[in-house]
Protein backbone atom coordinates (compact mmCIF):
# COMPACT_ATOMS: atom_id res chain seq x y z
CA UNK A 1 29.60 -92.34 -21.47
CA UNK A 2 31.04 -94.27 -24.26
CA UNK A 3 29.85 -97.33 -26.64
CA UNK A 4 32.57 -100.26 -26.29
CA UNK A 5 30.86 -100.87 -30.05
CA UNK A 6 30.93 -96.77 -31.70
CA UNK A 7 33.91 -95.64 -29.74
CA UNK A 8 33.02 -92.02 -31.12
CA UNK A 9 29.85 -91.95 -29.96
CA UNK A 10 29.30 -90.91 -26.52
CA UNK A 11 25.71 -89.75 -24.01
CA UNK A 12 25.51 -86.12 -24.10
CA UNK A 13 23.14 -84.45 -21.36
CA UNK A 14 21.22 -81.42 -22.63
CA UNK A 15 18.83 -79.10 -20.59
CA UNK A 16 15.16 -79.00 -21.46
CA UNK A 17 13.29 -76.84 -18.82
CA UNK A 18 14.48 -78.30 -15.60
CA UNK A 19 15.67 -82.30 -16.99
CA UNK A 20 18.67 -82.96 -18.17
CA UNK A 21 17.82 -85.62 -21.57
CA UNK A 22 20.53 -87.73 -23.16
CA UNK A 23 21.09 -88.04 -26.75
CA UNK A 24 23.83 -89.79 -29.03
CA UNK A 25 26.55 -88.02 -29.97
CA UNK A 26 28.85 -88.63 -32.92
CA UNK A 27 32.42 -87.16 -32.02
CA UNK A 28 34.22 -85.34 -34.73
CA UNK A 29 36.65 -82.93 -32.59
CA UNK A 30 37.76 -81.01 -29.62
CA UNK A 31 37.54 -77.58 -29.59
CA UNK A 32 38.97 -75.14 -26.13
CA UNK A 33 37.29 -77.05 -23.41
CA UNK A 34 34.67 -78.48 -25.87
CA UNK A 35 33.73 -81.45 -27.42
CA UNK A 36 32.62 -81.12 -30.34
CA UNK A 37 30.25 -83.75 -31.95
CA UNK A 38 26.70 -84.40 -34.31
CA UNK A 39 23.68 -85.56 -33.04
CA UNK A 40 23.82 -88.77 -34.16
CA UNK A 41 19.99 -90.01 -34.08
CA UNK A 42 17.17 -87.86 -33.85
CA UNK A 43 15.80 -87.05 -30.35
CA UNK A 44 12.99 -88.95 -29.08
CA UNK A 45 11.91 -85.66 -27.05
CA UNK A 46 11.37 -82.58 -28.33
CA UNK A 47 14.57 -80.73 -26.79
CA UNK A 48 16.16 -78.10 -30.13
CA UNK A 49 18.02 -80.48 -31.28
CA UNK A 50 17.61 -82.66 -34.43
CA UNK A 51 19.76 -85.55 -36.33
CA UNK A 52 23.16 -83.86 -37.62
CA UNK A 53 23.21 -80.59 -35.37
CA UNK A 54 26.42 -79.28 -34.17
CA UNK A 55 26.82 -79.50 -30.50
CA UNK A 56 29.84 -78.20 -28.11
CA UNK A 57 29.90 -79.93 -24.61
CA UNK A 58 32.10 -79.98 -21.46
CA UNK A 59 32.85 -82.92 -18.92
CA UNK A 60 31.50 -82.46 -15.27
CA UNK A 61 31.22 -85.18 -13.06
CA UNK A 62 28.60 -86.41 -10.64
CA UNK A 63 28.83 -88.88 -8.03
CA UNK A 64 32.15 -89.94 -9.74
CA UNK A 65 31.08 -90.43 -12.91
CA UNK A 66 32.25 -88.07 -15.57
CA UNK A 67 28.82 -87.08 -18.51
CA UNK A 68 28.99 -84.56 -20.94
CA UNK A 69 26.83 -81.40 -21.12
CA UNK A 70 25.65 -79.40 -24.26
CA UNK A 71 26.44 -75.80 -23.50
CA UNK A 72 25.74 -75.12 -27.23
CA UNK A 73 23.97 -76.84 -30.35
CA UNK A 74 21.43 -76.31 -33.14
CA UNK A 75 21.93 -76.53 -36.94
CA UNK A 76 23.14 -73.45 -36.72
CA UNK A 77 24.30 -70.98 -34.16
CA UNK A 78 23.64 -67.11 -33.66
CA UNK A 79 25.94 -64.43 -33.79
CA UNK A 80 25.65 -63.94 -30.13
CA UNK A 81 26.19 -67.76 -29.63
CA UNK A 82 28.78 -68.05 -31.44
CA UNK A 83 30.86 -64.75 -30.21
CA UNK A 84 30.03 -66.14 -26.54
CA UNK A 85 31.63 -69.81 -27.25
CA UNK A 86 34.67 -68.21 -28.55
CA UNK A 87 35.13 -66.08 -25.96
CA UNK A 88 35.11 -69.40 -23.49
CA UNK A 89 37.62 -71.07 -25.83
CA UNK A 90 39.73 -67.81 -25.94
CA UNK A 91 39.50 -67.32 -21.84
CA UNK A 92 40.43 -70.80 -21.24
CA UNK A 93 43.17 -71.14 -23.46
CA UNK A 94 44.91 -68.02 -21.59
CA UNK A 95 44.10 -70.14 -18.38
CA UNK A 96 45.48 -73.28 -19.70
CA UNK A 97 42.54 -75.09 -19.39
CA UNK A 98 41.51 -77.14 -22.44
CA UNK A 99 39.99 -80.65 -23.03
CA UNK A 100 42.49 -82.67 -21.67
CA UNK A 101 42.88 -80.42 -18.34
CA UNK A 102 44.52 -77.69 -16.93
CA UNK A 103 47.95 -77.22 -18.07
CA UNK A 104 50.81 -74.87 -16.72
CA UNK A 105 51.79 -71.50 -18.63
CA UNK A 106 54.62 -69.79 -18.40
C-alpha cells in the first residue's frame, strides 16, 4: 500500500462500474475514519477522478492485506456528498471508531 521511496503516497482502490482501479495517492490528513489525500498523477483510465482531486478513503482488508478505498473524491464535492461524509465522521466519532481503530468511550 505504501512507497518505501514517497512514504505519503499510498494505492487507493476506486470503483468504476464493477473494477476496482488503483491510483496514487498523495496523503495530506486523516479525517473520522478517512484518509484524506490528492490524486497524485492523473488516471490512466477514465474513472472521475483527475490529478489534484480530493479523495476520502477507508482501510478494509482482503486476504490479509489491508488497501484503501475511495468512498468519496472529485475536485469538488456536492452538497449531498459532503453532508453524507460528515455524517460518517460524526457517527463514528460517537462510536469511537476513527483512523487508528476503535477506541473505548466512557
Amino acid at each position: 500500500m505504501r512507497d518505501p521511496f514517497y512514504p505519503d503516497n499510498v494505492l487507493a482502490g476506486v470503483m468504476h462500474g464493477s473494477v476496482i482501479h488503483e491510483i496514487t495517492v498523495r496523503l495530506t490528513g486523516i479525517h473520522g475514519p478517512f484518509v484524506v489525500g490528492e490524486v497524485d498523477e492523473e488516471p490512466s483510465q477514465e474513472i472521475g477522478l483527475h490529478f489534484a482531486d480530493k479523495v476520502w478513503a477507508i482501510p478494509y482488508y482482503a486476504e490479509d492485506v489491508s488497501h484503501l478505498i475511495i468512498l468519496f473524491g472529485g475536485e469538488t464535492l456536492s452538497d449531498e456528498e459532503s453532508a453524507v461524509l460528515e455524517k460518517i465522521v460524526h457517527e463514528t466519532e460517537k462510536l469511537g471508531i476513527d483512523f487508528s481503530g476503535i477506541s473505548m468511550k466512557s
